[in-house]
Every structure is written in structure tokens, then in C-alpha cells.
C-alpha atoms as a PDB file:
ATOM      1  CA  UNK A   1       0.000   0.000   0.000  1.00  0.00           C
ATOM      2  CA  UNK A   2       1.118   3.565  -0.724  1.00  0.00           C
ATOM      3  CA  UNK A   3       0.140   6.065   1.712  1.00  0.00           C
ATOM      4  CA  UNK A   4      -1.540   8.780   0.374  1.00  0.00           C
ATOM      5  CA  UNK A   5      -3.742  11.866   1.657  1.00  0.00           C
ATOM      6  CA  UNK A   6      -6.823   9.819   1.160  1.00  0.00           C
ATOM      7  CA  UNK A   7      -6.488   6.731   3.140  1.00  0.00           C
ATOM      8  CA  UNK A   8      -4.781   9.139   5.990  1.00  0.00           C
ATOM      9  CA  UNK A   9      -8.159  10.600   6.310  1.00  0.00           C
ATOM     10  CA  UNK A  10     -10.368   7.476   5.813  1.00  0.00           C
ATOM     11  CA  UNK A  11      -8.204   5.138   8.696  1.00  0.00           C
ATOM     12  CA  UNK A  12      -5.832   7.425  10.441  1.00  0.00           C
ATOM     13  CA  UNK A  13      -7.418  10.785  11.183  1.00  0.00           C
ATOM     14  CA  UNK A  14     -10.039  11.727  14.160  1.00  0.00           C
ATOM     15  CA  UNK A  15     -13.093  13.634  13.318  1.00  0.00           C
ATOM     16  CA  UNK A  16     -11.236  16.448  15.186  1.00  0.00           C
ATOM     17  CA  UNK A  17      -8.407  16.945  13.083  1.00  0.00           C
ATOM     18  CA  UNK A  18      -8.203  17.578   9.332  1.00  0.00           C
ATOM     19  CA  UNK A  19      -4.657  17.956   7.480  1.00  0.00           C
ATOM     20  CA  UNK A  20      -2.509  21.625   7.090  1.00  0.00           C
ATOM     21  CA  UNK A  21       0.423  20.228   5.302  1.00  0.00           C
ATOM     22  CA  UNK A  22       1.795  16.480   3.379  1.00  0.00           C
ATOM     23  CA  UNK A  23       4.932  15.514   2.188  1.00  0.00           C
ATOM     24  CA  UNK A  24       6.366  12.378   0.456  1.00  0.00           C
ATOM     25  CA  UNK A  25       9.621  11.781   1.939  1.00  0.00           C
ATOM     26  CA  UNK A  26      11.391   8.659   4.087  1.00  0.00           C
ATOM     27  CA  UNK A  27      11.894   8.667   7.675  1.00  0.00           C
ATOM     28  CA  UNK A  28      15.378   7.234   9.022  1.00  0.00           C
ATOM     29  CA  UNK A  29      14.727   3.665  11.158  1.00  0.00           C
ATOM     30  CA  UNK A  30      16.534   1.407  12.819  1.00  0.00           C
ATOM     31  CA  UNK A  31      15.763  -2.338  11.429  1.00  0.00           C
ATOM     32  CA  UNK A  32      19.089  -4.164  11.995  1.00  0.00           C
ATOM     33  CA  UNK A  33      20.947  -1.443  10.220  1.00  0.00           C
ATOM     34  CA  UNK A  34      20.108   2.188   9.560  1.00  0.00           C
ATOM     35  CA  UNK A  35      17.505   2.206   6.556  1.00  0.00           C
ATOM     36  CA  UNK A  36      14.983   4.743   5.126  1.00  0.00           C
ATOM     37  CA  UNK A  37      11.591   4.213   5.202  1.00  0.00           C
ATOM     38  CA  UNK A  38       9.421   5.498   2.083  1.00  0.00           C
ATOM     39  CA  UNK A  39       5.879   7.214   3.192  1.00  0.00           C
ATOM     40  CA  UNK A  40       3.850  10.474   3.774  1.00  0.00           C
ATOM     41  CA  UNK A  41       4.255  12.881   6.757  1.00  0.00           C
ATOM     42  CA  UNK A  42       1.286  14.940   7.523  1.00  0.00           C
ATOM     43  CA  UNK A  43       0.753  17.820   9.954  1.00  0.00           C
ATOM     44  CA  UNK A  44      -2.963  18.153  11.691  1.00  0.00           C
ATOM     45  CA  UNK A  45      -4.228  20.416  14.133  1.00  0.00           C
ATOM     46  CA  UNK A  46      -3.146  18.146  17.196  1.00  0.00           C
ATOM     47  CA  UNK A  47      -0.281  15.740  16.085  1.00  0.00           C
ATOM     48  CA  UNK A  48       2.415  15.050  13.464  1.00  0.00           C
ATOM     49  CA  UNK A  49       1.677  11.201  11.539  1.00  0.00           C
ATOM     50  CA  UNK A  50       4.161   9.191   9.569  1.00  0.00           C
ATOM     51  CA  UNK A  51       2.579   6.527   7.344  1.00  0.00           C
ATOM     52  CA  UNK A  52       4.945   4.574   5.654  1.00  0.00           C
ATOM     53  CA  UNK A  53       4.601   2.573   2.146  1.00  0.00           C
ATOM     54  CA  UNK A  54       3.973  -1.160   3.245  1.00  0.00           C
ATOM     55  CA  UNK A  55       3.121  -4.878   2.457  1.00  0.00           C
ATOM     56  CA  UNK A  56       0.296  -6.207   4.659  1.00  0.00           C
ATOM     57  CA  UNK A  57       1.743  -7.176   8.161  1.00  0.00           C
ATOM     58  CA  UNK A  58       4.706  -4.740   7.111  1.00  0.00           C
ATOM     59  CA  UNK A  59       2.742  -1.495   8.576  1.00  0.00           C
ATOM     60  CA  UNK A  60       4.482   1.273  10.098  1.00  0.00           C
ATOM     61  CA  UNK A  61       2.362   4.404  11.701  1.00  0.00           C
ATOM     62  CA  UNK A  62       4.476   6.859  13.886  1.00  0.00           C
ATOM     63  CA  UNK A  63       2.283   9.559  15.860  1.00  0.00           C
ATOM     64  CA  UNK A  64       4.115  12.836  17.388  1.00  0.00           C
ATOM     65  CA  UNK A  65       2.177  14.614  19.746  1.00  0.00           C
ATOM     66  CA  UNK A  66       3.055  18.510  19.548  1.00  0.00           C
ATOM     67  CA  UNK A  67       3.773  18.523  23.458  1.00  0.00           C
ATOM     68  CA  UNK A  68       6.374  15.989  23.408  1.00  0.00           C
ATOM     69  CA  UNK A  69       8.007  17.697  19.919  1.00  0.00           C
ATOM     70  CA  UNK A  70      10.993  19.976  21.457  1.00  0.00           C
ATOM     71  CA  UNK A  71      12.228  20.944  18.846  1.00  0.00           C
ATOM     72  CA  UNK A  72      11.922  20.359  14.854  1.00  0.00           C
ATOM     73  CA  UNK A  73      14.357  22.154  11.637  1.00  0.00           C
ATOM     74  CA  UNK A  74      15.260  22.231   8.324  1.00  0.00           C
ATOM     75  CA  UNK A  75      19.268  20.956   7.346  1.00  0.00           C
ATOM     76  CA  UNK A  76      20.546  21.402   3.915  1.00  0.00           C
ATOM     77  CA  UNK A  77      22.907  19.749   2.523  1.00  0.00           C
ATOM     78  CA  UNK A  78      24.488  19.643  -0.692  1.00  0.00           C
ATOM     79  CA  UNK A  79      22.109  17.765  -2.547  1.00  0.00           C
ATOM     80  CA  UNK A  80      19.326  16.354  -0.340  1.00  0.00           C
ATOM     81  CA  UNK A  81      18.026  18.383   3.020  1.00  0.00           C
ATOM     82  CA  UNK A  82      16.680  16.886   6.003  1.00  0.00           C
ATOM     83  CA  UNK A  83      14.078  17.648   8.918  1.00  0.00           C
ATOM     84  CA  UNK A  84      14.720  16.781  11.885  1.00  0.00           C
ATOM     85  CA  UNK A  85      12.955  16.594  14.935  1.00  0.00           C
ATOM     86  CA  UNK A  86      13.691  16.028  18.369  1.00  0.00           C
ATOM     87  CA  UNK A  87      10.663  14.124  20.057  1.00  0.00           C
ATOM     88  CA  UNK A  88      11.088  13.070  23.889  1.00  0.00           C
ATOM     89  CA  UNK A  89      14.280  11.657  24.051  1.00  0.00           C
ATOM     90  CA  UNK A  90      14.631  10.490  20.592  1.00  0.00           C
ATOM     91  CA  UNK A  91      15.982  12.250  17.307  1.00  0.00           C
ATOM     92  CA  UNK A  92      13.789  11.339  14.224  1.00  0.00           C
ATOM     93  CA  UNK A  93      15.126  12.204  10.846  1.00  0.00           C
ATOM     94  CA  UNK A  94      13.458  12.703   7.530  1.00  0.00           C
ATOM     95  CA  UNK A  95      14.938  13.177   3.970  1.00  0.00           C
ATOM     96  CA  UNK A  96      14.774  12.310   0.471  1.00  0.00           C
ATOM     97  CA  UNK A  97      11.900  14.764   0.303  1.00  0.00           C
ATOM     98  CA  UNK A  98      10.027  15.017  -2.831  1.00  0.00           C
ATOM     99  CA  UNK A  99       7.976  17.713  -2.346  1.00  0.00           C
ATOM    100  CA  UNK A 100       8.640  21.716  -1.960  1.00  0.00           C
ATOM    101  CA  UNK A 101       6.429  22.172   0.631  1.00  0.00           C
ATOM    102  CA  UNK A 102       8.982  20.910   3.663  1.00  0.00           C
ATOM    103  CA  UNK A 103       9.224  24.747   4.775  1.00  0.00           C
ATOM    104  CA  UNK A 104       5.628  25.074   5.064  1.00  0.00           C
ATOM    105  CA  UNK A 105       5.713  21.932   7.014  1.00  0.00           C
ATOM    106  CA  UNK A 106       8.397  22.970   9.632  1.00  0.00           C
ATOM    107  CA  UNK A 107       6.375  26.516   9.959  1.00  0.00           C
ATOM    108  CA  UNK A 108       2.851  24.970  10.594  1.00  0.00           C
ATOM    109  CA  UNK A 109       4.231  22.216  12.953  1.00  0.00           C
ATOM    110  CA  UNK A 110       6.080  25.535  14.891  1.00  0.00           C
ATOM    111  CA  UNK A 111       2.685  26.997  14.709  1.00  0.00           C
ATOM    112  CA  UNK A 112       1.332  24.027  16.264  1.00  0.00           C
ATOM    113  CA  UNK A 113       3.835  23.642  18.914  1.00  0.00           C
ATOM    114  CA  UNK A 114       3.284  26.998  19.879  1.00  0.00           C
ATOM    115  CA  UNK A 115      -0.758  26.992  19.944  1.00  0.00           C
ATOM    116  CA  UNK A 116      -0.401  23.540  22.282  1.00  0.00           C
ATOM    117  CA  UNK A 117       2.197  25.185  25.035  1.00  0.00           C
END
């Protein structure tokens, strides 16, 4: 399954919460080695969702609430740039971006960060 906009608001969204911002891009895991995980990130009014591409029984779904997020920016590099968040006590990472909207993205989940504290 790809993830796309529409089946984030059929089976992951709350009648509460409608989306501000998507990207396509791959979020940086840990599965015996350091790999990059293919799927959509979307900002709503109370959270931050990853929804990887998957297989059935391959799912992955990672939730950040805006209260843990402490902090989240843009890195450029020389080709490719990253945004990375710091969530709790971890560092998430996400690149390989294929959209132009990953400003927007960082600005609304600021936004958001700010509206929750």
C-alpha cells in the first residue's frame, strides 16, 4: 500500500483533526541497520503522523504529539536536506523529500507547537 492523503483521512485521522500540510519523503529507522523508510508525513491540528509505504503485516504508523516535539528544523545539505525533529528523548530524521512544501511543514508544525504550550 502507498500512503496517500486519502487513506490518511479514511483510517488514520479523528473527526477532530483535518490535514494543514503532506509531504512524500522517508523517515530514518533502525531495522538491523540504519535504513529509510518510504511514506507520507502529515501535519494536523493536534499531532504530526508518519505513514509509511507497506506490504500487509509490514505497517508502520508513527504519531508525534506537539507537546512531546521539542524541537523540529530544516538541514541542507548539498544535494538532499533533512528535517529533523527532536521528540522526547529520541531524534527522528526525515529526507529524500520530494515535495517543496517541507518549509511550510516545519512553519505549521512551529505553529502548532506553539498553539499547544
Amino acid at each position: 500500500m502507498r500512503a496517500d492523503v486519502a487513506y490518511v483521512k479514511a483510517c488514520v485521522l479523528t473527526d477532530r483533526e483535518s490535514i494543514q500540510v503532506s509531504m512524500r519523503c522517508a523517515m530514518k529507522i533502525f531495522i538491523y541497520r540504519q535504513v529509510y523508510r518510504p511514506g507520507m508525513l502529515v501535519a494536523t491540528e493536534q499531532r504530526l503522523i508518519f505513514l509509511a509505504d507497506s506490504t500487509r503485516g509490514n505497517e508502520l504508523m508513527e504519531s508525534f504529539e506537539y507537546k512531546d516535539i521539542k524541537e523540529i528544523r530544516k538541514k541542507r545539505g548539498l544535494i538532499n536536506s533533512q528535517i529533523v525533529l527532536r521528540h522526547k528523548n529520541d531524534i527522528v530524521k526525515f529526507s529524500r523529500i520530494l515535495t517543496d512544501n517541507d518549509e511550510r511543514l516545519v512553519k505549521v508544525v512551529r505553529e502548532m507547537m506553539l498553539k499547544i504550550c
